[in-house]
Protein backbone atom coordinates (compact mmCIF):
# COMPACT_ATOMS: atom_id res chain seq x y z
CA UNK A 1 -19.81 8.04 -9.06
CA UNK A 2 -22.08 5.18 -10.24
CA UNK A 3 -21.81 1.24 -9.22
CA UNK A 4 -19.30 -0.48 -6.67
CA UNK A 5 -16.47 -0.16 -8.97
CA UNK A 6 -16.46 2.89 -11.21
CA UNK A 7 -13.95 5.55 -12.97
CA UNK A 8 -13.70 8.21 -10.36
CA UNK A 9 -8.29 12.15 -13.37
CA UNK A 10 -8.82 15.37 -14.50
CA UNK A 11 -6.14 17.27 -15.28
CA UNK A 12 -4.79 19.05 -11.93
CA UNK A 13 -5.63 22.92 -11.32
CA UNK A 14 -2.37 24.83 -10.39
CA UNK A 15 -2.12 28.37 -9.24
CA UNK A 16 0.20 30.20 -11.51
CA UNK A 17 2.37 32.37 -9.33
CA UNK A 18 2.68 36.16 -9.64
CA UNK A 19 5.65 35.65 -12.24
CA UNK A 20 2.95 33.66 -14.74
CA UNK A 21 5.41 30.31 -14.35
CA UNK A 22 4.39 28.27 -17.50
CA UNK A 23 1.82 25.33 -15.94
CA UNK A 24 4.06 23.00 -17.94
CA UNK A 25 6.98 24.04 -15.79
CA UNK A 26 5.07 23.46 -12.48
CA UNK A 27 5.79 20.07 -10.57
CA UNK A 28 2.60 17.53 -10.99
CA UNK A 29 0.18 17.83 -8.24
CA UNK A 30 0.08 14.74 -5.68
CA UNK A 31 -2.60 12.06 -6.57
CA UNK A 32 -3.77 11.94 -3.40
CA UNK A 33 -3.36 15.11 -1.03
CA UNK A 34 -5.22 14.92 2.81
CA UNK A 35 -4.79 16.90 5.52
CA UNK A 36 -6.42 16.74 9.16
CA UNK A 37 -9.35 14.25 8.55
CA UNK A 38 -11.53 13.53 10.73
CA UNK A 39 -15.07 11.91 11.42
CA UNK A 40 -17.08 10.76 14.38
CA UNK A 41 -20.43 8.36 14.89
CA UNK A 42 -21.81 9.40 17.80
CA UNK A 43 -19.27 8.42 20.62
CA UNK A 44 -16.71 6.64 18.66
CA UNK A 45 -14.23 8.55 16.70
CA UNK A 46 -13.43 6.59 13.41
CA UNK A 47 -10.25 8.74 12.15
CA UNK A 48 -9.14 11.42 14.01
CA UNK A 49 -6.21 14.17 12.15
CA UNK A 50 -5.14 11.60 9.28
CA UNK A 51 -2.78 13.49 7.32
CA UNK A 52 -0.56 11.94 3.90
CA UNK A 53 0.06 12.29 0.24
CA UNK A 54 -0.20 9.66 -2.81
CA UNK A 55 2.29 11.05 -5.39
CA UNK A 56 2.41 10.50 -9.18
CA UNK A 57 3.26 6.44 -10.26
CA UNK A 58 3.68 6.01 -6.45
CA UNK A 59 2.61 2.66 -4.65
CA UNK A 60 1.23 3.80 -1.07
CA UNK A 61 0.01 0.98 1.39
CA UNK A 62 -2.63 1.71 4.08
CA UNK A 63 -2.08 -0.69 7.18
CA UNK A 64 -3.58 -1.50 10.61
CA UNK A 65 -5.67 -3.78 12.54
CA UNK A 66 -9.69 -3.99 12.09
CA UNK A 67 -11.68 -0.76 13.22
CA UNK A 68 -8.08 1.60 12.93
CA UNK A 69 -9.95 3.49 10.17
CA UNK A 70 -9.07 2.48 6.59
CA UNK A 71 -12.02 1.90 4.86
CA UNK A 72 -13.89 4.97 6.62
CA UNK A 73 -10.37 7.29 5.36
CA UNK A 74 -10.81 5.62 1.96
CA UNK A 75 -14.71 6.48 1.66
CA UNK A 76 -13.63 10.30 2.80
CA UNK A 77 -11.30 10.45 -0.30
CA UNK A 78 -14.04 9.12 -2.35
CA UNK A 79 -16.70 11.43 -1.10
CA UNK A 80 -18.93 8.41 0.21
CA UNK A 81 -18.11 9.94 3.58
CA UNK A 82 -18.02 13.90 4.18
CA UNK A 83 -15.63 14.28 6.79
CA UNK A 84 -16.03 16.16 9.71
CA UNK A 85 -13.10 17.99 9.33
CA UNK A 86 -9.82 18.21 7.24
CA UNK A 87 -9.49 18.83 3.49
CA UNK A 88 -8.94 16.33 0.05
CA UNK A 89 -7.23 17.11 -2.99
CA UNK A 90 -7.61 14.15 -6.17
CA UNK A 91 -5.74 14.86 -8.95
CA UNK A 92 -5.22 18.29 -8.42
CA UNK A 93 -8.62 19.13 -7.65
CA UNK A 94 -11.11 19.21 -4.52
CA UNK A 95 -12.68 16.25 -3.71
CA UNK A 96 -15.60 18.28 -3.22
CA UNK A 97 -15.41 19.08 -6.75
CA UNK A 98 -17.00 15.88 -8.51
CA UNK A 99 -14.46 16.26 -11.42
CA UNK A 100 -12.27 15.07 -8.91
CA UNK A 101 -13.33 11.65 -8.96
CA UNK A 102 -13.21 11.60 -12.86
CA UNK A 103 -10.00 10.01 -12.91
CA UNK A 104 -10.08 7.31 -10.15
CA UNK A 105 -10.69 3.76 -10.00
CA UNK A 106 -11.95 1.82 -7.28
CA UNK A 107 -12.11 -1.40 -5.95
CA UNK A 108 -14.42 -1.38 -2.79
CA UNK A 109 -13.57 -4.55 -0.42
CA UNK A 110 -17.41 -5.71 -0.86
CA UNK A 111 -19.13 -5.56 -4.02
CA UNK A 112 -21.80 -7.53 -5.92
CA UNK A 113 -22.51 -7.43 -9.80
CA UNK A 114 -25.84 -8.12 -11.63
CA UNK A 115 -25.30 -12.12 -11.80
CA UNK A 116 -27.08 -12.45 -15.20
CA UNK A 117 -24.63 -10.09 -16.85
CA UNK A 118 -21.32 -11.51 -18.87
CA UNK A 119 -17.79 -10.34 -17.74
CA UNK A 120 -18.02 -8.39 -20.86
CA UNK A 121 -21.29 -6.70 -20.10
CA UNK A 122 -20.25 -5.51 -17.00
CA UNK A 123 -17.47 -3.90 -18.33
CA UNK A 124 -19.51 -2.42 -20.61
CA UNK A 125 -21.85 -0.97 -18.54
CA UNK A 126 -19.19 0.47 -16.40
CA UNK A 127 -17.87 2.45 -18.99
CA UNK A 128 -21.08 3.76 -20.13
CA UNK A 129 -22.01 4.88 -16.30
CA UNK A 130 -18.54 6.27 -16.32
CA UNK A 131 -19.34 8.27 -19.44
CA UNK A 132 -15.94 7.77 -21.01
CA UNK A 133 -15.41 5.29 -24.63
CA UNK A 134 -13.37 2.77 -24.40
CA UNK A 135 -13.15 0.52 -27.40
CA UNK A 136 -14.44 -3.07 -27.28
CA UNK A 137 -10.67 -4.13 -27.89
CA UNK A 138 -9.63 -1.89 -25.23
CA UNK A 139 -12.18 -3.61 -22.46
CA UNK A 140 -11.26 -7.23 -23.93
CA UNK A 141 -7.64 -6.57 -22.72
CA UNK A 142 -8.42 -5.40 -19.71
CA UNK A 143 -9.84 -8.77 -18.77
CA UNK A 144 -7.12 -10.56 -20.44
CA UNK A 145 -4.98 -8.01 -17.98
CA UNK A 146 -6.67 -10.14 -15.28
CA UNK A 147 -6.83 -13.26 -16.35
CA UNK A 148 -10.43 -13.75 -17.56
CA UNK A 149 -9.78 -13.01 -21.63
CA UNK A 150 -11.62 -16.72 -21.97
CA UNK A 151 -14.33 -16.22 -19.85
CA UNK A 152 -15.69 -12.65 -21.18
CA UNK A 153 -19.02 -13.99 -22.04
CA UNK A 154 -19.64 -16.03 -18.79
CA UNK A 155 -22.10 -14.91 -16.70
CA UNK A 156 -20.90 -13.59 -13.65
CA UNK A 157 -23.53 -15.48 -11.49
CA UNK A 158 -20.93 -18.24 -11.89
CA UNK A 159 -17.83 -16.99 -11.06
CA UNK A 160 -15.86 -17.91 -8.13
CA UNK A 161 -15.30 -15.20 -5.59
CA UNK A 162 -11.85 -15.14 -6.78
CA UNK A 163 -12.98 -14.75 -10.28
CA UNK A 164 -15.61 -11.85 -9.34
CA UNK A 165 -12.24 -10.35 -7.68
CA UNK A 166 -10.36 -10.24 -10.73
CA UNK A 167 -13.52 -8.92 -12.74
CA UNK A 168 -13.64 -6.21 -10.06
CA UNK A 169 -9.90 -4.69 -10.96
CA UNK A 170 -10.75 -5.10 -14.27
CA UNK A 171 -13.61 -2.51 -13.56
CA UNK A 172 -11.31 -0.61 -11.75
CA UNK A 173 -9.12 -0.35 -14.60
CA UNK A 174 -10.84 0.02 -17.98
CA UNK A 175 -11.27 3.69 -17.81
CA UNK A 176 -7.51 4.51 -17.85
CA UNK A 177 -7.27 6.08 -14.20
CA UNK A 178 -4.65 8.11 -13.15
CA UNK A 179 -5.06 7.24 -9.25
CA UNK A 180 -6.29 3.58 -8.23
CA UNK A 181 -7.59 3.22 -4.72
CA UNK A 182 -8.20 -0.70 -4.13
CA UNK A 183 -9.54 -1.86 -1.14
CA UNK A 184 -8.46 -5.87 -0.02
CA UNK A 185 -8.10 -6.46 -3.52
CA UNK A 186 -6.40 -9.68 -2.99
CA UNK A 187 -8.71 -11.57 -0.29
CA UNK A 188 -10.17 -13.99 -2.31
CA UNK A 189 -7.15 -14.85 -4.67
CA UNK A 190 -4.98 -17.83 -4.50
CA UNK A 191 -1.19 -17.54 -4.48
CA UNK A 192 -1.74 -17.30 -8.33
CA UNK A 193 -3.88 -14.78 -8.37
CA UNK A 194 -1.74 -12.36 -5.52
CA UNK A 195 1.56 -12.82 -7.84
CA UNK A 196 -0.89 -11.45 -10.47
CA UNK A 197 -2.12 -8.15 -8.72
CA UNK A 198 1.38 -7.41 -7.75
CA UNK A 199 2.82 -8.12 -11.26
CA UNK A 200 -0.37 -5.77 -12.10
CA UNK A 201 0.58 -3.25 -9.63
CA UNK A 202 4.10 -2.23 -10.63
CA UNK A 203 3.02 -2.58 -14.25
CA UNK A 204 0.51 0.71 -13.40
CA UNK A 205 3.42 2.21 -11.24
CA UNK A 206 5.60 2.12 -14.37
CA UNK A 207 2.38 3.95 -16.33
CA UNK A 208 2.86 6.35 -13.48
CA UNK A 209 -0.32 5.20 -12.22
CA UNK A 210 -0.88 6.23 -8.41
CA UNK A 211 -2.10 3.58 -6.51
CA UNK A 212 -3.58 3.81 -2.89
CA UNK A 213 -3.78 -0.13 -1.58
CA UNK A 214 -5.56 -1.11 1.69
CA UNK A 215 -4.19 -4.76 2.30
CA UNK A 216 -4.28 -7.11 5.66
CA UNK A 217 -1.39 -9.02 3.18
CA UNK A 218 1.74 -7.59 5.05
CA UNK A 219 4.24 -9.65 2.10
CA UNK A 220 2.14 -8.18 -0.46
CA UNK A 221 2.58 -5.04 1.12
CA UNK A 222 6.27 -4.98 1.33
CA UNK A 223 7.01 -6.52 -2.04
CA UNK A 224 5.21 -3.85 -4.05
CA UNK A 225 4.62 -0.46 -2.00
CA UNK A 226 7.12 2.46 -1.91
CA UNK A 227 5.88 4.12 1.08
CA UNK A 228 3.68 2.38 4.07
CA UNK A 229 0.94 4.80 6.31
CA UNK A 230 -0.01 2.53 9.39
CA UNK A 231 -3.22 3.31 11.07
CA UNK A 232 -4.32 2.81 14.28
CA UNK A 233 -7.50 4.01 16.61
CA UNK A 234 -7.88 6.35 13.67
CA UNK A 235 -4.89 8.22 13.77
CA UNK A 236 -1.29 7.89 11.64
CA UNK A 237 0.96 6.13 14.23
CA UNK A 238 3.56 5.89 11.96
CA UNK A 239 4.31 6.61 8.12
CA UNK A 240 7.39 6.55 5.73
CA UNK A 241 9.12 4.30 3.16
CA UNK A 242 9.68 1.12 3.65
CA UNK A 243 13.78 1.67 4.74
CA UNK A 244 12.66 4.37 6.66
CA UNK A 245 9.93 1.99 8.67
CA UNK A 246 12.12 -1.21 8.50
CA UNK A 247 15.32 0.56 9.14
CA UNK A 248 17.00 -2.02 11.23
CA UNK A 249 18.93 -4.82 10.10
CA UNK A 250 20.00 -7.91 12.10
CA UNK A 251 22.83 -10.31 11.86
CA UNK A 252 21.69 -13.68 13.26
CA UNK A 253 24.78 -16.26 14.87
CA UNK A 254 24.60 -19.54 16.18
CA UNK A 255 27.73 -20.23 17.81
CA UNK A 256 29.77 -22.12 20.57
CA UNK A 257 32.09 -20.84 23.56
CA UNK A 258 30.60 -17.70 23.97
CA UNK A 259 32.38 -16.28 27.28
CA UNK A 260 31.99 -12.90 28.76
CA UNK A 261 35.05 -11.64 26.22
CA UNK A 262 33.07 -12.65 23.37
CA UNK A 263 29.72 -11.46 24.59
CA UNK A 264 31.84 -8.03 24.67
CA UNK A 265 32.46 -7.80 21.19
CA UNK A 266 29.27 -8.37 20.33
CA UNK A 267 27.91 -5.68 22.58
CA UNK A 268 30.33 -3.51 20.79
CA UNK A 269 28.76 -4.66 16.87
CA UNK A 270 24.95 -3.78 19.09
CA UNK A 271 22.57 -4.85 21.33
CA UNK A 272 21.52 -8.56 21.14
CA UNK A 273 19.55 -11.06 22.64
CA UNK A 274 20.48 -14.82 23.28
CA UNK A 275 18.95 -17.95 22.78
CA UNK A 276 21.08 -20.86 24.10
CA UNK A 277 23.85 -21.07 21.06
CA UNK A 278 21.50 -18.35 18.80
CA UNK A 279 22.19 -14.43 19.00
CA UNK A 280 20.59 -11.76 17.31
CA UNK A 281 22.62 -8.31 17.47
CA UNK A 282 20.86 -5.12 16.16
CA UNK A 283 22.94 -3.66 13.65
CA UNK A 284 22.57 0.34 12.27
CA UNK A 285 20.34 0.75 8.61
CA UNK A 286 22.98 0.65 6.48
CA UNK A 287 25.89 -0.99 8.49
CA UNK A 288 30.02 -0.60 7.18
CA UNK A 289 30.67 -3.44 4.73
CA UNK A 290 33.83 -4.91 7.60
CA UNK A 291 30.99 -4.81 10.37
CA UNK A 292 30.25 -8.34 9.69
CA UNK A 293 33.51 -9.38 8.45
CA UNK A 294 35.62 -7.98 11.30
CA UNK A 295 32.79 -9.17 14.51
CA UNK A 296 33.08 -12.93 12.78
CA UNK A 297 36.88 -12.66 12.53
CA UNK A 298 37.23 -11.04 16.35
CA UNK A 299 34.78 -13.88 17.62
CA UNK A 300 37.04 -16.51 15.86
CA UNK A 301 40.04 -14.79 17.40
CA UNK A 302 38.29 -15.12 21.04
CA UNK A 303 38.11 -19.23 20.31
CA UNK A 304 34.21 -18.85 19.67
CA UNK A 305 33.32 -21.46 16.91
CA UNK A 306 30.80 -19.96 14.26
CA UNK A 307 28.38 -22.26 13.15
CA UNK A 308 26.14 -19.98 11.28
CA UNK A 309 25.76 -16.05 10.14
CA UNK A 310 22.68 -14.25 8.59
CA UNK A 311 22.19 -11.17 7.96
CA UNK A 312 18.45 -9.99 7.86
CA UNK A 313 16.15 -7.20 7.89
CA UNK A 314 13.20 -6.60 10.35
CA UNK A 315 10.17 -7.63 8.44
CA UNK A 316 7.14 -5.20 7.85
CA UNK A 317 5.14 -7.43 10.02
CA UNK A 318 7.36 -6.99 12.99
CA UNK A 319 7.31 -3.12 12.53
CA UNK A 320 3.95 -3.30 12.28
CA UNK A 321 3.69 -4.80 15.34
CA UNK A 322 6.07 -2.91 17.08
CA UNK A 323 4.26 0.16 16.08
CA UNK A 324 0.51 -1.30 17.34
CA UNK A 325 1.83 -2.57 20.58
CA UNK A 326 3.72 1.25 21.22
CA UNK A 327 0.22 2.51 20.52
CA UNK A 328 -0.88 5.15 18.31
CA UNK A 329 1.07 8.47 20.49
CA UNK A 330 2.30 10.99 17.95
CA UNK A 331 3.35 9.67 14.06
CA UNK A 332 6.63 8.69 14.23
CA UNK A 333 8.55 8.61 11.03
């Protein structure tokens, strides 16, 4: 792997089973595949059994507060880190295997390029340390891809950091990866610039492009990911799609003349909590479509005046928090 962004797919190797099953009729391999990593520096264990799978044109978020282990799980799959223990498949293939890497791009949180070089020359030289061709009209659209088509003979020694950020997917990308792992690839972009990645984002999960994003944006997260693994202390302490992390849904009231009848039928809809004249009840995932209808009607019936009703999911940032608070015990799902 050469410079701070470069192309890491290879085709995957499958095991053909004793009946010689046609590799076209085997399932593709996972993108990302890691089981039981782990890594210590001296006393202080960095990530300890990390365990979870990447699949084919899937969008996988890795969350969790400072020091849980991201960046050091993220190095392991990119062989800047030998693990202690556990194993990595990329693409198919053994991590250990440097054709593994022959199909990834990366975008490292911190990176610097050679300032006297133009956005063009870096992508250039990227290419050639990659030892793929890309055509000159191939690399000019991948900065156009990220907003810098007019600035591809600048010198990067003048680019804004938010500029350099965009120049740094572009490396990323120019090599046609199967699997891109991008580390805070948003932290120095402007609203702008965020709606960009994530327009960027799906447009590689529709090219069936895996993509492996380590983000402190939760609302980035949650508007582009299909599954979430939240770290913590180096270990998993929770993983799953977004409905299966978020799960709960809330209706929120503001009403008048609650009495103990009324506060009955709302314990019967779920639990709540109260606020003066505000109630949140916890309703089940996927509720019956007369839940609502029929509590709001009954509450009306009891001579409770409704003033407002709003239905709304937990956010990712509450699970989140939920989840850190609980402390990392065993993954839950």
């Amino acid at each position: 792997m050469t410079g701070p962004t470069a192309r890491l797919g290879a085709s995957a190797s499958l095991d053909v089973g004793a009946e010689e099953q046609p590799i076209a009729d085997l399932p593709p391999s996972s993108a990302v595949w890691c089981s039981g990593l782990r890594k210590r520096y001296r006393r202080q264990t960095a990530v300890d059994g990390v365990s979870f799978t990447v699949g084919r044109g899937e969008v996988v978020g890795l969350l969790g507060p400072n020091g849980a282990g991201k960046t050091t799980v993220i190095k392991i799959l990119l062989g800047l880190v030998r693990p202690d223990a556990g194993e990595v498949l990329l693409l198919g293939r053994s991590a250990r295997d440097p054709q593994a890497r022959a199909g990834v791009g990366y975008l490292p949180e911190l990176f610097r390029y050679q300032p006297w070089l133009s956005a063009a020359e870096v992508l250039a030289l990227h290419v050639r340390l990659a030892g793929v061709t890309v055509p000159a009209a191939e690399r000019r659209a991948c900065l156009a891809l990220v907003g810098l088509a007019d600035r591809a003979g600048d010198r990067v020694g003048g680019f804004s950091k938010g500029m350099q950020q965009r120049l740094g997917l572009a490396v990323a990308l120019v090599a046609r990866p199967d699997l891109v792992i991008l580390d805070e690839p948003t932290s120095a972009l402007d609203p702008l610039g965020r709606a960009d990645v994530r327009d960027l984002l799906l447009s590689l999960k529709a090219r069936q492009v895996a993509v492996l994003l380590n983000s402190h944006l939760i609302g980035e997260v949650e508007r582009v990911c299909d599954r979430v693994v939240i770290l913590d202390k180096g270990r998993v302490a929770a993983s799953g799609t977004l409905a299966e992390l978020l799960g709960r849904r809330e209706l929120r009231l503001r009403l008048d003349g609650v009495d103990s009848a009324a506060e009955e039928r709302l314990a019967a809809a779920g639990a709540f909590t109260r606020d003066r004249d505000s109630f949140v009840v916890a309703l089940p995932a996927d509720p019956d479509a007369t839940t609502v209808p029929d509590l709001v009607a009954d509450l009306v019936g009891l001579g409770v005046r409704v003033h407002a009703v709003e239905p709304a999911r937990i956010s990712l940032e509450e699970r989140l928090l939920d989840i850190l608070r609980a402390g990392p015990t065993e993954e839950r799902r």
